[in-house]
C-alpha atoms as a PDB file:
ATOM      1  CA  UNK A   1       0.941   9.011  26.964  1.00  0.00           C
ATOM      2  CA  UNK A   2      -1.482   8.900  24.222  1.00  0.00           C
ATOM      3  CA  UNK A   3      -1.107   6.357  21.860  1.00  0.00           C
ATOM      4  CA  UNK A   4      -2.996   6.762  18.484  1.00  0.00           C
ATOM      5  CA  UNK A   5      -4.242   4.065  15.520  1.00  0.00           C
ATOM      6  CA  UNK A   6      -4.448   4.578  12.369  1.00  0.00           C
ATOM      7  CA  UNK A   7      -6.728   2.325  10.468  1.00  0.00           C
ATOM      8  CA  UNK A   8      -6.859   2.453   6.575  1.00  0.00           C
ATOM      9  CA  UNK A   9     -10.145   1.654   5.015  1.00  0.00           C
ATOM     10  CA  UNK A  10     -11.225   0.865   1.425  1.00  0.00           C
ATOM     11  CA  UNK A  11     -14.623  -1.363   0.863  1.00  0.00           C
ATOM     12  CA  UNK A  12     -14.235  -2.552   4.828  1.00  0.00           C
ATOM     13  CA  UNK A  13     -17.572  -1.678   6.167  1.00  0.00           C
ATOM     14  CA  UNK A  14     -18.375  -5.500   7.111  1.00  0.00           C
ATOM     15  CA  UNK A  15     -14.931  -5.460   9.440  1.00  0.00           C
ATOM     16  CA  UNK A  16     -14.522  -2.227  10.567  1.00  0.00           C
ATOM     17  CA  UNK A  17     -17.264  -2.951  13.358  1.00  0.00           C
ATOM     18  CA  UNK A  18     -15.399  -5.719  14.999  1.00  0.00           C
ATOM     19  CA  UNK A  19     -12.154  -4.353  14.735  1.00  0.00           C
ATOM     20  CA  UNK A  20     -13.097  -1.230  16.236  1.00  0.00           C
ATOM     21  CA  UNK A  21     -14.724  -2.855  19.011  1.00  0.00           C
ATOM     22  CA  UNK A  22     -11.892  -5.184  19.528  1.00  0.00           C
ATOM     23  CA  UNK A  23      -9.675  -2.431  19.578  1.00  0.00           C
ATOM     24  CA  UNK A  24     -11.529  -0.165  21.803  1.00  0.00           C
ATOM     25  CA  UNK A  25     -12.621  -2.503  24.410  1.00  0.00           C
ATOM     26  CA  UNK A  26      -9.323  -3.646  24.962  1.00  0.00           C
ATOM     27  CA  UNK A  27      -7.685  -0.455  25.115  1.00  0.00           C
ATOM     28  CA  UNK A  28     -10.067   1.167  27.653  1.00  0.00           C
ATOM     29  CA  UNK A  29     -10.131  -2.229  29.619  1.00  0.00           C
ATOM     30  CA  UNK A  30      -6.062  -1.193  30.281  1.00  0.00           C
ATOM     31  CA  UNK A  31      -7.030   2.679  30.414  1.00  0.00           C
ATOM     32  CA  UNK A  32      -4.674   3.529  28.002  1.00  0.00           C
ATOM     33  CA  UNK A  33      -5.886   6.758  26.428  1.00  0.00           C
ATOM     34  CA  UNK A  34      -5.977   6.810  22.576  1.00  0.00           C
ATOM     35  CA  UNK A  35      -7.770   7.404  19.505  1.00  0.00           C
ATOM     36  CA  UNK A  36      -8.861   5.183  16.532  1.00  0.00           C
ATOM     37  CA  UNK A  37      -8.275   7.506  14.293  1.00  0.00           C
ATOM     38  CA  UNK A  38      -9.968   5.227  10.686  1.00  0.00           C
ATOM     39  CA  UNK A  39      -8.881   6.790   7.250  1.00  0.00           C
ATOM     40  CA  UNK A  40     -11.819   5.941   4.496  1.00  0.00           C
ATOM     41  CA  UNK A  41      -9.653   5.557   1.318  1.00  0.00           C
ATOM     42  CA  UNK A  42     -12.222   6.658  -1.021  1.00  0.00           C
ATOM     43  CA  UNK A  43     -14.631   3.757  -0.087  1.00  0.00           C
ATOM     44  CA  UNK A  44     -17.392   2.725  -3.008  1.00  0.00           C
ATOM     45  CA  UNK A  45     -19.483   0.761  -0.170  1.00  0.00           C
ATOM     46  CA  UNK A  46     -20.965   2.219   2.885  1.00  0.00           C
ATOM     47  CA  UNK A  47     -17.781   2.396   4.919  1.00  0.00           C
ATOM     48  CA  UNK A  48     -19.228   5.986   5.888  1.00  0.00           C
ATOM     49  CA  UNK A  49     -22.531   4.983   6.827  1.00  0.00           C
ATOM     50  CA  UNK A  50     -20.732   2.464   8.958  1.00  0.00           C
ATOM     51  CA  UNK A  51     -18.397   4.714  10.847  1.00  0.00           C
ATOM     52  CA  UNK A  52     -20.925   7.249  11.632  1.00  0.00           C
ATOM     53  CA  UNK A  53     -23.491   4.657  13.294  1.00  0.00           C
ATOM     54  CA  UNK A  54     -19.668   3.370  15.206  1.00  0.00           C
ATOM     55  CA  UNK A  55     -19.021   6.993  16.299  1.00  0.00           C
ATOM     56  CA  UNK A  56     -22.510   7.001  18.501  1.00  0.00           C
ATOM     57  CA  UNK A  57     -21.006   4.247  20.306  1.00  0.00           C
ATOM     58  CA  UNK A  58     -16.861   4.509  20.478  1.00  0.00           C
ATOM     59  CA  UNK A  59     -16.489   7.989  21.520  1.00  0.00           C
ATOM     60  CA  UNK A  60     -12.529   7.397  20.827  1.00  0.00           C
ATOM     61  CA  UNK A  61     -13.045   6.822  17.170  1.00  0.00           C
ATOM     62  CA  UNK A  62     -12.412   9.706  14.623  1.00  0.00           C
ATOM     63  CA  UNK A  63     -12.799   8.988  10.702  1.00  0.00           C
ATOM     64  CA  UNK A  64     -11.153  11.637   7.709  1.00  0.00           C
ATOM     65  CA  UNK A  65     -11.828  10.643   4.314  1.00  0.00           C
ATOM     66  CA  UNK A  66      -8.997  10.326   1.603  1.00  0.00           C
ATOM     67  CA  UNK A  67     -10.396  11.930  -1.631  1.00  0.00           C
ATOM     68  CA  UNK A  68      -9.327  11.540  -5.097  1.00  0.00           C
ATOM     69  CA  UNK A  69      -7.078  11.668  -7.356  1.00  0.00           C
ATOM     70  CA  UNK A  70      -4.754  10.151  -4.486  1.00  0.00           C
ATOM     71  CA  UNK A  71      -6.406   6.907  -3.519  1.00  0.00           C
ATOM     72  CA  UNK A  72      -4.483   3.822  -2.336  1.00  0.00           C
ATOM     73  CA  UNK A  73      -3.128   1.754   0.936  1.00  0.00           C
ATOM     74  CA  UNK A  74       0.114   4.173   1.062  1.00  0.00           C
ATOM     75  CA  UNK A  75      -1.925   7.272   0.498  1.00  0.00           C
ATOM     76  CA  UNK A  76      -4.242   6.410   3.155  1.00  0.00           C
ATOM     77  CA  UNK A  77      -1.930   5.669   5.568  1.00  0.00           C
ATOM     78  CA  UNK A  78      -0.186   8.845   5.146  1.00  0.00           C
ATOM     79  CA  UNK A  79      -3.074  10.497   5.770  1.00  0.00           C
ATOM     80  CA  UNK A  80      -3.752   9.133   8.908  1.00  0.00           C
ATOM     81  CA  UNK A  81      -0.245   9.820   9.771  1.00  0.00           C
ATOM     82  CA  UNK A  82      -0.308  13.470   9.027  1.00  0.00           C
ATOM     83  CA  UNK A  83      -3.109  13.823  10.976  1.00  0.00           C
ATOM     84  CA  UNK A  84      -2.980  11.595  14.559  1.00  0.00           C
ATOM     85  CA  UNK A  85      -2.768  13.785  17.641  1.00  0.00           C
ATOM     86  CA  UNK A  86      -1.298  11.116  20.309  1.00  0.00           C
ATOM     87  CA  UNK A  87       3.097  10.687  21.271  1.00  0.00           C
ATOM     88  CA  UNK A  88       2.726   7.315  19.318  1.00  0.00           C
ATOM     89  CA  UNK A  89       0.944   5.900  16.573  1.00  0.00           C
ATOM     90  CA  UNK A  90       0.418   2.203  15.739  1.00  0.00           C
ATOM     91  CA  UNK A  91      -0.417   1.534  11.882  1.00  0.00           C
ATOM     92  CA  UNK A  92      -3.774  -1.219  11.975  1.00  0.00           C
ATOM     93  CA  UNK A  93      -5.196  -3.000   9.432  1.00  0.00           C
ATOM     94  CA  UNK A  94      -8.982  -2.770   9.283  1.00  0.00           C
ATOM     95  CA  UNK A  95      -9.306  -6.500   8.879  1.00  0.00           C
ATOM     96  CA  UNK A  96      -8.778  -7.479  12.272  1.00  0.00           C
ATOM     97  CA  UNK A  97      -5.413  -9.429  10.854  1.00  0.00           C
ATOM     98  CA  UNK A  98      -4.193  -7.614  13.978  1.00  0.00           C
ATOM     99  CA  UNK A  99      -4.663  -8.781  17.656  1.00  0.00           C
ATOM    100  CA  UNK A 100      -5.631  -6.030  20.290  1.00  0.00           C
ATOM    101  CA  UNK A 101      -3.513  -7.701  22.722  1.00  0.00           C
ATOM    102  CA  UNK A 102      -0.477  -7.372  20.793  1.00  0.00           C
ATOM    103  CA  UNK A 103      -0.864  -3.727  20.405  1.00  0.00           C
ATOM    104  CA  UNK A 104      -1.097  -3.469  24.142  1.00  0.00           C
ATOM    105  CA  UNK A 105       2.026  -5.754  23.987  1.00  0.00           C
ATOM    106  CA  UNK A 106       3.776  -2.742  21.778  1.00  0.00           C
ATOM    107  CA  UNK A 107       3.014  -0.044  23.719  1.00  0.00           C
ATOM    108  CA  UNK A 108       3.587  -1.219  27.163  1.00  0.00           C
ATOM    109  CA  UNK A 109       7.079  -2.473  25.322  1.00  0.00           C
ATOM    110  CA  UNK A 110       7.182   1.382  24.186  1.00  0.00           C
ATOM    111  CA  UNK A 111       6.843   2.602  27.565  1.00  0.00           C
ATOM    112  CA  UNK A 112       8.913   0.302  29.785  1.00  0.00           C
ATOM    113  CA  UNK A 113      12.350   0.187  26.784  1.00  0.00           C
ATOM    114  CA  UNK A 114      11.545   3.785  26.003  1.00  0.00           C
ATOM    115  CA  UNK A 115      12.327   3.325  22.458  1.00  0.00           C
ATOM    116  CA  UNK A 116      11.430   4.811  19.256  1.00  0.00           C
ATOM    117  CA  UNK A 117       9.587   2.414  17.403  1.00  0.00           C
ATOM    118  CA  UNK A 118       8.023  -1.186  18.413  1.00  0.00           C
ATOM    119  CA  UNK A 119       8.105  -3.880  15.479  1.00  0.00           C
ATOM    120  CA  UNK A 120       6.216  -6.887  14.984  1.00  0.00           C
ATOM    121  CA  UNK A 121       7.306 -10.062  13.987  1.00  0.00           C
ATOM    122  CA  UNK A 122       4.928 -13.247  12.612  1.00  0.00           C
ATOM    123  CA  UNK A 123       7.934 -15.532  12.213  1.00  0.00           C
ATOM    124  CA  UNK A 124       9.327 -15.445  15.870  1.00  0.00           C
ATOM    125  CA  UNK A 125       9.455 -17.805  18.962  1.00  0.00           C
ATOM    126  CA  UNK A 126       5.880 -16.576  20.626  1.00  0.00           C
ATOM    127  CA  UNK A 127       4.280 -15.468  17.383  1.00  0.00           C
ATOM    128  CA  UNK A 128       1.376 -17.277  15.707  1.00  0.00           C
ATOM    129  CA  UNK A 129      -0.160 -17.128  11.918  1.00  0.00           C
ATOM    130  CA  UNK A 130      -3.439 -18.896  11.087  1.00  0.00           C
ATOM    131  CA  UNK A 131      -4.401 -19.195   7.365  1.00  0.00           C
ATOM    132  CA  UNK A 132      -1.916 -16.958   5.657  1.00  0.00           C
ATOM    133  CA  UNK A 133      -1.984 -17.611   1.881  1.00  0.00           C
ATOM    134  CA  UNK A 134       1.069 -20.310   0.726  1.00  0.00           C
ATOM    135  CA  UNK A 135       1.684 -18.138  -2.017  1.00  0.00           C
ATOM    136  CA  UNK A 136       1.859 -14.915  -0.167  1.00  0.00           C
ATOM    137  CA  UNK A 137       4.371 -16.808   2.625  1.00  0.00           C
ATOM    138  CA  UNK A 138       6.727 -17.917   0.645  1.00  0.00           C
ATOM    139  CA  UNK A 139       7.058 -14.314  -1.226  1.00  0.00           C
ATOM    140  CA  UNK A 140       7.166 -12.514   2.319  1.00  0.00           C
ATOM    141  CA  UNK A 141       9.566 -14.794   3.017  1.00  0.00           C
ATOM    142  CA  UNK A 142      11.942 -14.409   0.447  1.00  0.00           C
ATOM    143  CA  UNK A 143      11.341 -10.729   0.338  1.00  0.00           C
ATOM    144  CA  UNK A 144      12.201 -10.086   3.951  1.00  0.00           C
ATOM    145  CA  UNK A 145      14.802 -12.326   3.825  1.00  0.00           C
ATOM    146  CA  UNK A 146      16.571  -9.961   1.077  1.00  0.00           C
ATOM    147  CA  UNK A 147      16.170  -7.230   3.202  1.00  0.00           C
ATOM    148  CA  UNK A 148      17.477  -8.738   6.329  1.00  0.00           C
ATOM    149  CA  UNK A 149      20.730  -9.746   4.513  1.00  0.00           C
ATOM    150  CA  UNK A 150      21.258  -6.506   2.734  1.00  0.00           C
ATOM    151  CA  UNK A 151      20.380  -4.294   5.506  1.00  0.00           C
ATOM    152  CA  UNK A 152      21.637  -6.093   8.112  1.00  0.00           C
ATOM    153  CA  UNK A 153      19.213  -6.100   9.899  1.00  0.00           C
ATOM    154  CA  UNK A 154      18.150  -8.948  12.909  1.00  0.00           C
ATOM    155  CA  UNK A 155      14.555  -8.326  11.888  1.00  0.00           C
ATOM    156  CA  UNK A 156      12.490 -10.793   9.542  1.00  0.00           C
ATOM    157  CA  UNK A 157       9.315  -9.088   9.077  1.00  0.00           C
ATOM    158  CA  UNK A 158       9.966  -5.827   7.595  1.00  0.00           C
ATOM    159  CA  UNK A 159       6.568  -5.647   5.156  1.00  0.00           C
ATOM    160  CA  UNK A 160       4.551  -6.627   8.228  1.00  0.00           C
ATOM    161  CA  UNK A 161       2.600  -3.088   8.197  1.00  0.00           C
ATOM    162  CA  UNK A 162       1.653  -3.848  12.178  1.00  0.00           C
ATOM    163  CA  UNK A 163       4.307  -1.338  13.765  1.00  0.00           C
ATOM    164  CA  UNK A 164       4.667   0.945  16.776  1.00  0.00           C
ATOM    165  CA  UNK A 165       6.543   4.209  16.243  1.00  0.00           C
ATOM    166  CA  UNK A 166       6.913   7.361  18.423  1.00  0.00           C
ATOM    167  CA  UNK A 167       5.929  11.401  17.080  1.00  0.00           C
ATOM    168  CA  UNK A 168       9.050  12.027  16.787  1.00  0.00           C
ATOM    169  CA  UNK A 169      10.087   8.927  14.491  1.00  0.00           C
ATOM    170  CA  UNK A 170       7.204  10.233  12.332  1.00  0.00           C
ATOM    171  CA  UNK A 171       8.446  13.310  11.858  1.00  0.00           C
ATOM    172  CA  UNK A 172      11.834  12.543  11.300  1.00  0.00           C
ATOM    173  CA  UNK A 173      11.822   9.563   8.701  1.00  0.00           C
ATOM    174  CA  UNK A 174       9.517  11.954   6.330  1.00  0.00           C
ATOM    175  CA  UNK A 175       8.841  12.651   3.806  1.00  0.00           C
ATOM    176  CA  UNK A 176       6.792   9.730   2.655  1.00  0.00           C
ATOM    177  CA  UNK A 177       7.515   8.228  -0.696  1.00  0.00           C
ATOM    178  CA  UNK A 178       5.779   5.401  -1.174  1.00  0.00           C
ATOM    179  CA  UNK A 179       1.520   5.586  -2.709  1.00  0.00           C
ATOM    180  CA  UNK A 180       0.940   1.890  -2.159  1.00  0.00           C
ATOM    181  CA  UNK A 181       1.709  -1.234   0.405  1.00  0.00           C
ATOM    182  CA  UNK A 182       5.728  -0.611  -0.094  1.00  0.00           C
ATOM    183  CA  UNK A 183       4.634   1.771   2.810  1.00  0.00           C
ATOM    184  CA  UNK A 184       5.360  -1.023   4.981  1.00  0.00           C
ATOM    185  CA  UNK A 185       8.293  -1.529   4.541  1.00  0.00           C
ATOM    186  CA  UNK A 186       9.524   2.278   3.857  1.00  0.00           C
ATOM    187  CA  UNK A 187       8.763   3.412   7.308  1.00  0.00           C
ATOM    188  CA  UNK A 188      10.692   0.869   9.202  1.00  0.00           C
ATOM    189  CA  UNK A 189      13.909   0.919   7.024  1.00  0.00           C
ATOM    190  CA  UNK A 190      13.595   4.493   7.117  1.00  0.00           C
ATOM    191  CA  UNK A 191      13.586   4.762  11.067  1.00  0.00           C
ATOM    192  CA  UNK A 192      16.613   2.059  11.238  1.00  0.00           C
ATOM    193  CA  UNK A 193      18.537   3.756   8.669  1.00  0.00           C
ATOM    194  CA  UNK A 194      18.293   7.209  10.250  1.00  0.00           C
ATOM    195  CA  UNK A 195      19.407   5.839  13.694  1.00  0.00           C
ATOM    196  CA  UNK A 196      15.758   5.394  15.298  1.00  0.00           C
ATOM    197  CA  UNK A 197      16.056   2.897  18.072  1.00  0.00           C
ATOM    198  CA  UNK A 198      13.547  -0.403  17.428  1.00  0.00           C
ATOM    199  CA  UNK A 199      13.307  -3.352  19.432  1.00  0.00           C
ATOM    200  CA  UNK A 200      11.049  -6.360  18.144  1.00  0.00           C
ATOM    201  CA  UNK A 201       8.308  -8.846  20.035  1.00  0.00           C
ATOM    202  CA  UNK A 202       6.231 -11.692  18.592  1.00  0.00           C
ATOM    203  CA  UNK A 203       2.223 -11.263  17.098  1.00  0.00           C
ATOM    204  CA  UNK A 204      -0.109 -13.109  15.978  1.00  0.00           C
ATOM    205  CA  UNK A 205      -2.256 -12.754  12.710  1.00  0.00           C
ATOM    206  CA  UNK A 206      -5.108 -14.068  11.212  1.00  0.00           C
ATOM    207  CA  UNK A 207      -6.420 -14.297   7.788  1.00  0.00           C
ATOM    208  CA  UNK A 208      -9.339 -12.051   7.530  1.00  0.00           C
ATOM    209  CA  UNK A 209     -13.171 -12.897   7.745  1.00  0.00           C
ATOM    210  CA  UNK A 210     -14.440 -10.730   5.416  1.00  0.00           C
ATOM    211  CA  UNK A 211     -13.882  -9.379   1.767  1.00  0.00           C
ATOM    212  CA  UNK A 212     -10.687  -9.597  -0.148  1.00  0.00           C
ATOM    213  CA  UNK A 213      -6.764  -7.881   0.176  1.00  0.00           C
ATOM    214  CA  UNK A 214      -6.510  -5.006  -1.708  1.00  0.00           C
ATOM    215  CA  UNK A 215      -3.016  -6.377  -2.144  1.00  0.00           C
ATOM    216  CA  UNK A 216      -1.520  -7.337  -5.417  1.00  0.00           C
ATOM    217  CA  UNK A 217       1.256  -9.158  -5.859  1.00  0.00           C
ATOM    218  CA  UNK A 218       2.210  -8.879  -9.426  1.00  0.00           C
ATOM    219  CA  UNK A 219       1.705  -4.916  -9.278  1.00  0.00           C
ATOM    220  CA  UNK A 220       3.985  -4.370  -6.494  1.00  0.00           C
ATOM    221  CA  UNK A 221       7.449  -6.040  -6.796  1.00  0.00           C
ATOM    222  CA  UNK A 222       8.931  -3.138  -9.223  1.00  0.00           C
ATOM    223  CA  UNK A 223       7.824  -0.649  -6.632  1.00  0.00           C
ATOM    224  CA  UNK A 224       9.339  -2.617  -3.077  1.00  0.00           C
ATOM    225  CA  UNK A 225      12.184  -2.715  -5.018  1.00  0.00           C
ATOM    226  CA  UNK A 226      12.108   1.047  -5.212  1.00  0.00           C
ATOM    227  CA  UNK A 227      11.611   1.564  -2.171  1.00  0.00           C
ATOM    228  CA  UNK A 228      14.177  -0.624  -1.190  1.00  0.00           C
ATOM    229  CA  UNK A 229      16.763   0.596  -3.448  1.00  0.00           C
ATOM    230  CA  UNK A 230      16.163   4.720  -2.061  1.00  0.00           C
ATOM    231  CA  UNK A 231      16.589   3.311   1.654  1.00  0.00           C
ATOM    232  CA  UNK A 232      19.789   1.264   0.608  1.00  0.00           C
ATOM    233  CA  UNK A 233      21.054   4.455  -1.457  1.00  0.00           C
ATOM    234  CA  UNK A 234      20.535   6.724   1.803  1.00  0.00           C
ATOM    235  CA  UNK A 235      21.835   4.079   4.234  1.00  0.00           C
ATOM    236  CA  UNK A 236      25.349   4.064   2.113  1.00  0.00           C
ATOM    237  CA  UNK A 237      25.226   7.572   0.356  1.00  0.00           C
ATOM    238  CA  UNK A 238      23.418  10.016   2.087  1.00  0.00           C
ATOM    239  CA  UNK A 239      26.518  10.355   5.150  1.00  0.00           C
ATOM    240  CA  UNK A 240      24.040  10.758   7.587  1.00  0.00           C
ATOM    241  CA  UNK A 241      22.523  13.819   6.480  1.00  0.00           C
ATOM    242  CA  UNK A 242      19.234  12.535   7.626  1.00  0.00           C
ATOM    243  CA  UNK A 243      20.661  10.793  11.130  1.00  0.00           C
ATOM    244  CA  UNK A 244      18.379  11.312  14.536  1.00  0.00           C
ATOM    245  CA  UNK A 245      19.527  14.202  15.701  1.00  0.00           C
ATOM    246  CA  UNK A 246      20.470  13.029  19.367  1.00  0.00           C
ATOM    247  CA  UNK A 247      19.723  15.192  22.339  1.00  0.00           C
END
């Protein structure tokens, strides 16, 4: 079972060398077989530089480069998931906001409950956050809880873009919709809506060392709330024209 990452980059050349390594070292330590598979969003620094000197010395690590016009977190990602060759695919930030240890956590999770997707959650019993913005909590806070009450959902971290999901989910909850960081929380309420079985563990995250988030606040409410509106519209219009189709 090959399990791939996909790692969107813009401006990250000063992380992308310990995350890699983090990420890499821990998987082969487990001998899971995977690929880092690093999308450069149109980087201005020397992100490329970077991942070509990384390639000499992670032989698992693959890089595709996002050109213009369509530049941004959502674009990127999509990218990477369009083009990942493993039976699962894990969505990393290139920060190293994301433990290594967790991600074996989701796929062994993967494996043993054989379910479709694996979702993290910061604000469980086991989890741990160090240095996340006030600001930023109390919004993810309030956001998630709106989507937990009107999807229903027993989940509390639905914008946490640190997820697990199989091929197969991939395939079936496109196409993707959304060009920016409402990404994270369109694939997830797209897999529960269309019947994609989930379950949810603790992780940890950490404030990163380097640079800034390309996230911004102000720009993005109108367009979560898109997103959020076309998932609630299929979940209670669409009669399950877009439903798993069970074997």
């Amino acid at each position: 079972m090959k399990l791939s990452i996909v790692i969107p980059a813009y401006n990250e050349s000063l992380s992308l060398p310990e995350t890699i390594k983090e990420f890499y070292t821990e998987l082969c330590a487990n001998h899971i077989s995977h690929e880092i598979l690093v999308v450069n969003d149109n980087s201005k620094d020397n992100t490329i530089e970077v991942l070509e000197n990384l390639k000499t010395k992670f032989p698992t690590l693959v890089y595709i480069t996002n050109n213009p016009p369509y530049n941004g977190f959502g674009y990127a990602v999509r990218k990477g998931l369009e083009n990942f060759s493993g039976d699962c695919v894990a969505v990393v930030m290139a920060d190293l906001s994301d433990s290594p240890k967790d991600l074996l956590t989701y796929y062994n999770t993967f494996i043993t409950q054989k379910v479709d997707c694996v979702f993290g959650s910061r604000f469980i019993k086991g989890s741990k956050v160090i240095n996340y913005p006030r600001n930023k909590l109390y919004i993810n806070r309030f956001v998630n809880t709106c989507i937990n009450w009107v999807f229903r959902l027993k989940y509390n971290d639905c914008t946490n873009a640190f997820k697990l999901y199989s091929k197969q989910t991939i395939e079936g909850i496109k196409p993707f919709m959304s060009p920016h960081f409402n990404l994270t929380v369109e694939l997830p309420l797209k897999a529960v809506v269309r019947g994609y079985t989930y379950t949810v563990v603790p992780n940890s995250w950490q404030n990163r060392k380097h640079g800034t988030s390309n996230l911004k606040i102000r720009e993005m409410g109108s367009r979560y709330f898109f997103i959020i509106l076309y998932c609630l519209i299929e979940k209670y219009f669409s009669r399950g024209d877009f439903k798993k189709k069970w074997d």
